[in-house]
C-alpha atoms as a PDB file:
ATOM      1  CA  UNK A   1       3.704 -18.208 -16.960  1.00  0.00           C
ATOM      2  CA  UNK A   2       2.299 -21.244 -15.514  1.00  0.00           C
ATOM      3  CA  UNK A   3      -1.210 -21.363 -14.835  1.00  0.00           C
ATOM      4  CA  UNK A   4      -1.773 -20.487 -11.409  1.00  0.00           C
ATOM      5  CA  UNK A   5      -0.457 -16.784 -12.885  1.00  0.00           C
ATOM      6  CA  UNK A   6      -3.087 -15.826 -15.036  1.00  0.00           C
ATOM      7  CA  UNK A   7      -1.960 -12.926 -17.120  1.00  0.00           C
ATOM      8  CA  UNK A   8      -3.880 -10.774 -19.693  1.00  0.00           C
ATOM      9  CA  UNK A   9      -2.086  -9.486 -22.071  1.00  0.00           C
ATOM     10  CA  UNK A  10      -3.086  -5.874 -23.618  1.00  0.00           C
ATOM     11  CA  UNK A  11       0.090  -4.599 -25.575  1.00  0.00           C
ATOM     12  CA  UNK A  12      -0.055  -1.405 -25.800  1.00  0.00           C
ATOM     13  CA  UNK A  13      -0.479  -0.066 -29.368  1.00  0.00           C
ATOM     14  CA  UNK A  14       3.426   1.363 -29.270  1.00  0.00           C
ATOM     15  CA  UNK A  15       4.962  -1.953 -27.965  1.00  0.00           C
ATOM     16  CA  UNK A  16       7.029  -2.373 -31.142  1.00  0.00           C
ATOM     17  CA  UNK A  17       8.279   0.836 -30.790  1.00  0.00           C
ATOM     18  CA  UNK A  18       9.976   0.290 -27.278  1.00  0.00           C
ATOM     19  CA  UNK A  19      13.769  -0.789 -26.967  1.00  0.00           C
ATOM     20  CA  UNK A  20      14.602  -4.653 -26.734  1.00  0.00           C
ATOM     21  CA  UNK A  21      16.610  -6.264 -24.135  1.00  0.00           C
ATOM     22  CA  UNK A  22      17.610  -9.416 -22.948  1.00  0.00           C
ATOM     23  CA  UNK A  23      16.719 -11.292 -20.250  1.00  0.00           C
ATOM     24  CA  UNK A  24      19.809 -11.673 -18.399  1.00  0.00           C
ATOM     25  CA  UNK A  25      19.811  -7.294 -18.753  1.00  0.00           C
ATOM     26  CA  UNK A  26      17.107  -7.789 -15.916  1.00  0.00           C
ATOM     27  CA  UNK A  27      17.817  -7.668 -12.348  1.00  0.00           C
ATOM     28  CA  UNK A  28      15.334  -5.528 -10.654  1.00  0.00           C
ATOM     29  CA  UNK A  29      11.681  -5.112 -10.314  1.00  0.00           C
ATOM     30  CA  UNK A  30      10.294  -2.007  -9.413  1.00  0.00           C
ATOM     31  CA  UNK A  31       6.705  -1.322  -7.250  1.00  0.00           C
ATOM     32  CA  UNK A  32       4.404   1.356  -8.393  1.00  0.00           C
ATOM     33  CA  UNK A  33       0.858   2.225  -7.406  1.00  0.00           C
ATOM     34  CA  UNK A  34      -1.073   3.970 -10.926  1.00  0.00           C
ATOM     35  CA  UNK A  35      -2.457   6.908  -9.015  1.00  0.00           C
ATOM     36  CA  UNK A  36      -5.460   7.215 -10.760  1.00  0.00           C
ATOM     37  CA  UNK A  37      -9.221   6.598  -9.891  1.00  0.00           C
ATOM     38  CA  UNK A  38      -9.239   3.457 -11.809  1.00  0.00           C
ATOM     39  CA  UNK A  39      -7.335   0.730 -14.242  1.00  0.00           C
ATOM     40  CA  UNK A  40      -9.063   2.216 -17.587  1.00  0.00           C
ATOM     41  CA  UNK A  41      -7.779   5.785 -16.632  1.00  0.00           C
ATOM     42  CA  UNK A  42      -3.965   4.246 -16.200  1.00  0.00           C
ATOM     43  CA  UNK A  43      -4.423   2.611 -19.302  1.00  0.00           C
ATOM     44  CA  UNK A  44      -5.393   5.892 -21.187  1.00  0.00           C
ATOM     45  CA  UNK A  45      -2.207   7.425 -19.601  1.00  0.00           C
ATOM     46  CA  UNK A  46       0.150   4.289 -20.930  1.00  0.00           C
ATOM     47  CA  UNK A  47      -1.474   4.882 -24.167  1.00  0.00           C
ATOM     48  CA  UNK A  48      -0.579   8.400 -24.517  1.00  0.00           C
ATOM     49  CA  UNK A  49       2.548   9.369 -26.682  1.00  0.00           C
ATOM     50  CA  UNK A  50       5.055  11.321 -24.786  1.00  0.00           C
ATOM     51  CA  UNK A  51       8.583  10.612 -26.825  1.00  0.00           C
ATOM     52  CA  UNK A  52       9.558  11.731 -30.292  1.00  0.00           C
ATOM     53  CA  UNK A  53      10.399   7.945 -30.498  1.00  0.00           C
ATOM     54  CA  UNK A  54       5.760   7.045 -30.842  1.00  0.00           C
ATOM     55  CA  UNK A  55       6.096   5.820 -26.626  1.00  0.00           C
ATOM     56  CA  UNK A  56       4.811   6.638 -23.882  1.00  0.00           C
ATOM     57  CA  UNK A  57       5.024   5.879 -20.043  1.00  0.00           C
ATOM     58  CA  UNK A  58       3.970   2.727 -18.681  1.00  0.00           C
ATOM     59  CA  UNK A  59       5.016  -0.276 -16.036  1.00  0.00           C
ATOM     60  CA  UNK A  60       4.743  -3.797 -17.894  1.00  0.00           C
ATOM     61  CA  UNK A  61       2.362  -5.118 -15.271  1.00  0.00           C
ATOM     62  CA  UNK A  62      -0.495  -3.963 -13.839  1.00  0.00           C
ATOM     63  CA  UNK A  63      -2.774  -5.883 -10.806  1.00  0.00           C
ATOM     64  CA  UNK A  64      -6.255  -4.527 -10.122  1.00  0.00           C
ATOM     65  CA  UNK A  65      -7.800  -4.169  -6.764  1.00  0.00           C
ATOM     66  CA  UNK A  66      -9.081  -7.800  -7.344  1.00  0.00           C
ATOM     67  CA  UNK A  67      -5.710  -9.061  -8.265  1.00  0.00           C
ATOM     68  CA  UNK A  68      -7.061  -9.335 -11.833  1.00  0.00           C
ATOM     69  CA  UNK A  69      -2.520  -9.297 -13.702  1.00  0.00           C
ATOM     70  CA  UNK A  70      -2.885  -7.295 -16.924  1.00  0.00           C
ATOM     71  CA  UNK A  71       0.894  -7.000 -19.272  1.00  0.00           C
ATOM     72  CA  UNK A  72       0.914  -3.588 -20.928  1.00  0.00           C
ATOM     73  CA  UNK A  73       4.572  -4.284 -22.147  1.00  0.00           C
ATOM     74  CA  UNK A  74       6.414  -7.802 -22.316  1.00  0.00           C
ATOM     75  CA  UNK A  75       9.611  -8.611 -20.204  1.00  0.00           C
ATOM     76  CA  UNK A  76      11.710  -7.850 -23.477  1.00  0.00           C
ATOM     77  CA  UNK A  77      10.745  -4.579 -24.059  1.00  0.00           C
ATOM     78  CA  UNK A  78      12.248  -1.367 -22.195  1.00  0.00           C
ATOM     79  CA  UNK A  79       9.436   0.368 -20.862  1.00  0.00           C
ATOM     80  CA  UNK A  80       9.407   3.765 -19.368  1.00  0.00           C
ATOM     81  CA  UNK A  81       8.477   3.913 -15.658  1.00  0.00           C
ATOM     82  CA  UNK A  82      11.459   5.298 -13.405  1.00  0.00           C
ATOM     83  CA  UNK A  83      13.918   7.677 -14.737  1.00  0.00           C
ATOM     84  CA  UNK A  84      17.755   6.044 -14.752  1.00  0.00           C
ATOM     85  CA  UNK A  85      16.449   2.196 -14.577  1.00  0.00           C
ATOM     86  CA  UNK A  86      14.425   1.492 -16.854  1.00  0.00           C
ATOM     87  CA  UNK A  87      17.388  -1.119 -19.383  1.00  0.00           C
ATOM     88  CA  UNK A  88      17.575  -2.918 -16.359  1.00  0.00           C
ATOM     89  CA  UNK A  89      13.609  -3.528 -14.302  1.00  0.00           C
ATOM     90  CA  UNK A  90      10.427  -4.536 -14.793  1.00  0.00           C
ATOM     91  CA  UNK A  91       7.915  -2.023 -13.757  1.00  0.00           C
ATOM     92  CA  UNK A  92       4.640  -3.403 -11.676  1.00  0.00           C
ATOM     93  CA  UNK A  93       1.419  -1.068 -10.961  1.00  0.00           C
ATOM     94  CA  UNK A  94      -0.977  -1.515  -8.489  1.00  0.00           C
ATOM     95  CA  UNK A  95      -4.087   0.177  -8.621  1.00  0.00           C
ATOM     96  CA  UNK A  96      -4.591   2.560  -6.142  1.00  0.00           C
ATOM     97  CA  UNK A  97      -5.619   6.150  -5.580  1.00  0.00           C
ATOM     98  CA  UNK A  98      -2.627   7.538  -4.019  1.00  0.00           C
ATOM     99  CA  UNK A  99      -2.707  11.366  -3.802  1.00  0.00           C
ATOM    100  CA  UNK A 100      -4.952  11.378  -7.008  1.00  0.00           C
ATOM    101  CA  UNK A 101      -6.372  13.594  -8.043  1.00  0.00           C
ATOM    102  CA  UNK A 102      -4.181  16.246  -6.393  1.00  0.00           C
ATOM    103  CA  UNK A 103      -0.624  14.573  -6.457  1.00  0.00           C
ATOM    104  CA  UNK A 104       1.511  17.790  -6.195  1.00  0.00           C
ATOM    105  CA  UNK A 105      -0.827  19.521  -3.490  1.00  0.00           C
ATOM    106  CA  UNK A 106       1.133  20.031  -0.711  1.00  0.00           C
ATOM    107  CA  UNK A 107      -2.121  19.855   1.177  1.00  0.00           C
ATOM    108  CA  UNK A 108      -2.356  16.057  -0.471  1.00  0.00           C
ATOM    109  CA  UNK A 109       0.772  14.371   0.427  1.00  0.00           C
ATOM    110  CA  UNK A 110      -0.940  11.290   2.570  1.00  0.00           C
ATOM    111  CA  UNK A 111      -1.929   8.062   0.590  1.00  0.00           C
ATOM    112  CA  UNK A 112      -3.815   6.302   2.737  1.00  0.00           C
ATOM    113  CA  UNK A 113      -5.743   3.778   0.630  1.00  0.00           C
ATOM    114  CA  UNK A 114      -4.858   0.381   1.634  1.00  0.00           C
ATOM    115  CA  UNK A 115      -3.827  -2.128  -0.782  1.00  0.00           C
ATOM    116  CA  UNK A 116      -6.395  -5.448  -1.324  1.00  0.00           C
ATOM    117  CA  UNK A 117      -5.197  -8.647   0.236  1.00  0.00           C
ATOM    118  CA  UNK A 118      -5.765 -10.007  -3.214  1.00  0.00           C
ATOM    119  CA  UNK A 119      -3.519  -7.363  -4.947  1.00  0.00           C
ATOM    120  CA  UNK A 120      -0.385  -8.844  -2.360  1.00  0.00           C
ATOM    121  CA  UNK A 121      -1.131 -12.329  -3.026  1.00  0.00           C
ATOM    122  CA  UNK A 122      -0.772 -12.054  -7.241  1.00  0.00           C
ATOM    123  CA  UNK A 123       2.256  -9.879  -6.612  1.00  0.00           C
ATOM    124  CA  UNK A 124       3.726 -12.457  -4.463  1.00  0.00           C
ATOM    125  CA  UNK A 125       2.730 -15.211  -7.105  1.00  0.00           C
ATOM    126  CA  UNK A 126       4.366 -12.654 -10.094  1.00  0.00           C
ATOM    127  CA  UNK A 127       7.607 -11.920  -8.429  1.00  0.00           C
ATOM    128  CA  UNK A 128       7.856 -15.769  -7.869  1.00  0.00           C
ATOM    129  CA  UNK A 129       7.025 -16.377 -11.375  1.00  0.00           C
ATOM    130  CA  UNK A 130       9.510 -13.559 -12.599  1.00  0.00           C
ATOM    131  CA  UNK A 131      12.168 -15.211 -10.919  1.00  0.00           C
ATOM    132  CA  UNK A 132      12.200 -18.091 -12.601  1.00  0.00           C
ATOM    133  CA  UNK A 133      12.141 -16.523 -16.150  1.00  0.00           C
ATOM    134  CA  UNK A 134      15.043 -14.141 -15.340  1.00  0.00           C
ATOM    135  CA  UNK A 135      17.940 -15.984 -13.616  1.00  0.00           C
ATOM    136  CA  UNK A 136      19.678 -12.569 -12.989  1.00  0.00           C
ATOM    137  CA  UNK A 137      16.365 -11.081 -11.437  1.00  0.00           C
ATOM    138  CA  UNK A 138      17.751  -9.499  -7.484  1.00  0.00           C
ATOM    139  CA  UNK A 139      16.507  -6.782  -6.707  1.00  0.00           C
ATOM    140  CA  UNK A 140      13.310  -4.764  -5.746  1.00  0.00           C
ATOM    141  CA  UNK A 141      12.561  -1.093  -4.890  1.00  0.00           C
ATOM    142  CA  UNK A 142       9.398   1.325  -4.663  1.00  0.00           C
ATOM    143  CA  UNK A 143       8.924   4.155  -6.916  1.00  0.00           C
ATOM    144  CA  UNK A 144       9.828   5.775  -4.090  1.00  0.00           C
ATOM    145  CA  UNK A 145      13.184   4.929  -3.596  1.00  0.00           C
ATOM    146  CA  UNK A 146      14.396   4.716  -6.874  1.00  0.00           C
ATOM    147  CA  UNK A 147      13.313   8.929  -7.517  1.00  0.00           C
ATOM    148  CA  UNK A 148      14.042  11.098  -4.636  1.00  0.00           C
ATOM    149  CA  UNK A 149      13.526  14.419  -6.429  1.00  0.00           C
ATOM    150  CA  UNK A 150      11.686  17.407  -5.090  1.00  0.00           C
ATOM    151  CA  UNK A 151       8.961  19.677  -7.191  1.00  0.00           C
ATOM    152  CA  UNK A 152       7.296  23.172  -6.382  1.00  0.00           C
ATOM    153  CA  UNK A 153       4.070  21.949  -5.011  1.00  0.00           C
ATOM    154  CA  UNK A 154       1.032  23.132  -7.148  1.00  0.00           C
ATOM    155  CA  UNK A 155      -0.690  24.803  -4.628  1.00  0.00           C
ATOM    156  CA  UNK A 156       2.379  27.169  -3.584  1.00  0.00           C
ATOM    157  CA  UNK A 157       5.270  27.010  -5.660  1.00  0.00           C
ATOM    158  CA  UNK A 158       7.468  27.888  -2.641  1.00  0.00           C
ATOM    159  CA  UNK A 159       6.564  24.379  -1.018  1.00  0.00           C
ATOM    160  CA  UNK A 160       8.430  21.485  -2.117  1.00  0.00           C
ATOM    161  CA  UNK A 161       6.793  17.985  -2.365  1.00  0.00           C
ATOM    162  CA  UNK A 162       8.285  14.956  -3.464  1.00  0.00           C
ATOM    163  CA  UNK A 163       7.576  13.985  -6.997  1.00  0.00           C
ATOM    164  CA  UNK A 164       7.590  10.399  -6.305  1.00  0.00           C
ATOM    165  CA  UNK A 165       5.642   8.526  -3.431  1.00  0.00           C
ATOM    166  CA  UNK A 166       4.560   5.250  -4.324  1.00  0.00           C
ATOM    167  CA  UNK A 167       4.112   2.512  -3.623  1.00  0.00           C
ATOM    168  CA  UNK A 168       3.591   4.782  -0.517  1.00  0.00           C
ATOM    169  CA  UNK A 169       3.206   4.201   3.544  1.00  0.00           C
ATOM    170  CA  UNK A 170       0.615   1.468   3.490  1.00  0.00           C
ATOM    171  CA  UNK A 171       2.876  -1.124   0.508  1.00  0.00           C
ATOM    172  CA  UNK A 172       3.477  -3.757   3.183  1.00  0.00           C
ATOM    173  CA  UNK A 173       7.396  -4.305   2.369  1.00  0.00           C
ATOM    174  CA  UNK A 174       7.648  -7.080   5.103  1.00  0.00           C
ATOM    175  CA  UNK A 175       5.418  -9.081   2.882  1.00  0.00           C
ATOM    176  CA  UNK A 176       7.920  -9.234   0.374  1.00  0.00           C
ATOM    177  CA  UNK A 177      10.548 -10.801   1.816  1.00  0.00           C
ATOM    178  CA  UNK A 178       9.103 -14.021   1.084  1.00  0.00           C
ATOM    179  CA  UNK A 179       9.834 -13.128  -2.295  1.00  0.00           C
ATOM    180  CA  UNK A 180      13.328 -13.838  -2.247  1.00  0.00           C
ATOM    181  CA  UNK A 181      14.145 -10.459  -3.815  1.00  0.00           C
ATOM    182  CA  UNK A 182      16.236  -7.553  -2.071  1.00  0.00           C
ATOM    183  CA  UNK A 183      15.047  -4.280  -1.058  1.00  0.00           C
ATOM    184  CA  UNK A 184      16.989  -1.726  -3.034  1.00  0.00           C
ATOM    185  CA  UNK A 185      17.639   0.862  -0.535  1.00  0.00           C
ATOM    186  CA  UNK A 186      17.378   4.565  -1.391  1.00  0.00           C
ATOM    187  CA  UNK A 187      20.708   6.237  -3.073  1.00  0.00           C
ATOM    188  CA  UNK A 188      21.941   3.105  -4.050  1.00  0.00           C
ATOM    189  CA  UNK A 189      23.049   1.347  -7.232  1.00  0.00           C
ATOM    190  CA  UNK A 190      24.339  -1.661  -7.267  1.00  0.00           C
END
């Protein structure tokens, strides 16, 4: 990464553990927000051990609210952030609060913390960046778009809520296309 794209690297103690790939296996990036009251807290989650195989789930990058880039898992590694494309996208958190700390409460659903003008601006920079380490690099989504299922809300199990909402309302998409990435719209799979 050149220098104007400071990144910290923190592996995360399971790295070794998480599938290869190649670079040219890459062709879409995909926007999350952590959900969680702070950085340290989504870094206890990526920790955790979920999988019989010693991983866990976590993006690769994560931006603070100062736009502080932190790389939980390198480019090569497969890590486990959105069900059904993970082989093929690099995952990218943003801190932010979402619906924490009720995120299945139907009486939650709104996420209505804004995103720091700083967080934007080293997104922008690491999609640019991204782009020119993997040539075959296309396509970008949201969380959102990418998992469309429903869950019993945990509130009232007869109330559905969607299980997946980030980046959420207030990601400003439009921003993006400066980027030179497509939007990978909902159902599809190119």
């Amino acid at each position: 990464m050149p220098a104007d794209v400071a990144i910290h690297d923190q592996p995360l103690p399971y790295i070794e553990r998480l599938a290869q790939r190649r670079s040219t296996d890459i062709d879409l990036v995909v926007i999350h927000c952590t959900e969680l009251p702070d950085l340290a807290t989504a870094r206890r989650y990526g920790e955790q051990v979920l999988y019989a195989s010693g991983t866990g789930n976590s993006g690769h990058y994560y931006i603070d609210y100062d736009g502080t880039i932190y790389r939980y898992v390198t480019d090569e590694r497969v890590a486990h952030h959105t069900r059904g494309y993970n082989e093929r996208a690099i995952g990218i958190e943003l801190a932010n609060r979402g619906r924490w700390p009720d995120w299945l409460d139907s009486r939650h659903q709104l996420m209505d913390e804004p995103y720091t003008e700083a967080q934007i601006e080293r997104l922008l920079a690491l999609l640019q960046q991204l782009r020119t380490v993997h040539a075959g690099l296309r396509w970008v989504a949201g969380h959102e778009d990418l998992d469309r299922d429903y869950v019993a809300a945990s509130d009232d199990a007869a109330l559905r809520v969607r299980r997946k909402r980030d980046p959420g309302p207030l990601f400003p998409w439009a921003r993006l296309d400066s980027s030179g990435l497509l939007r990978l719209q909902p159902g599809a799979r190119p």
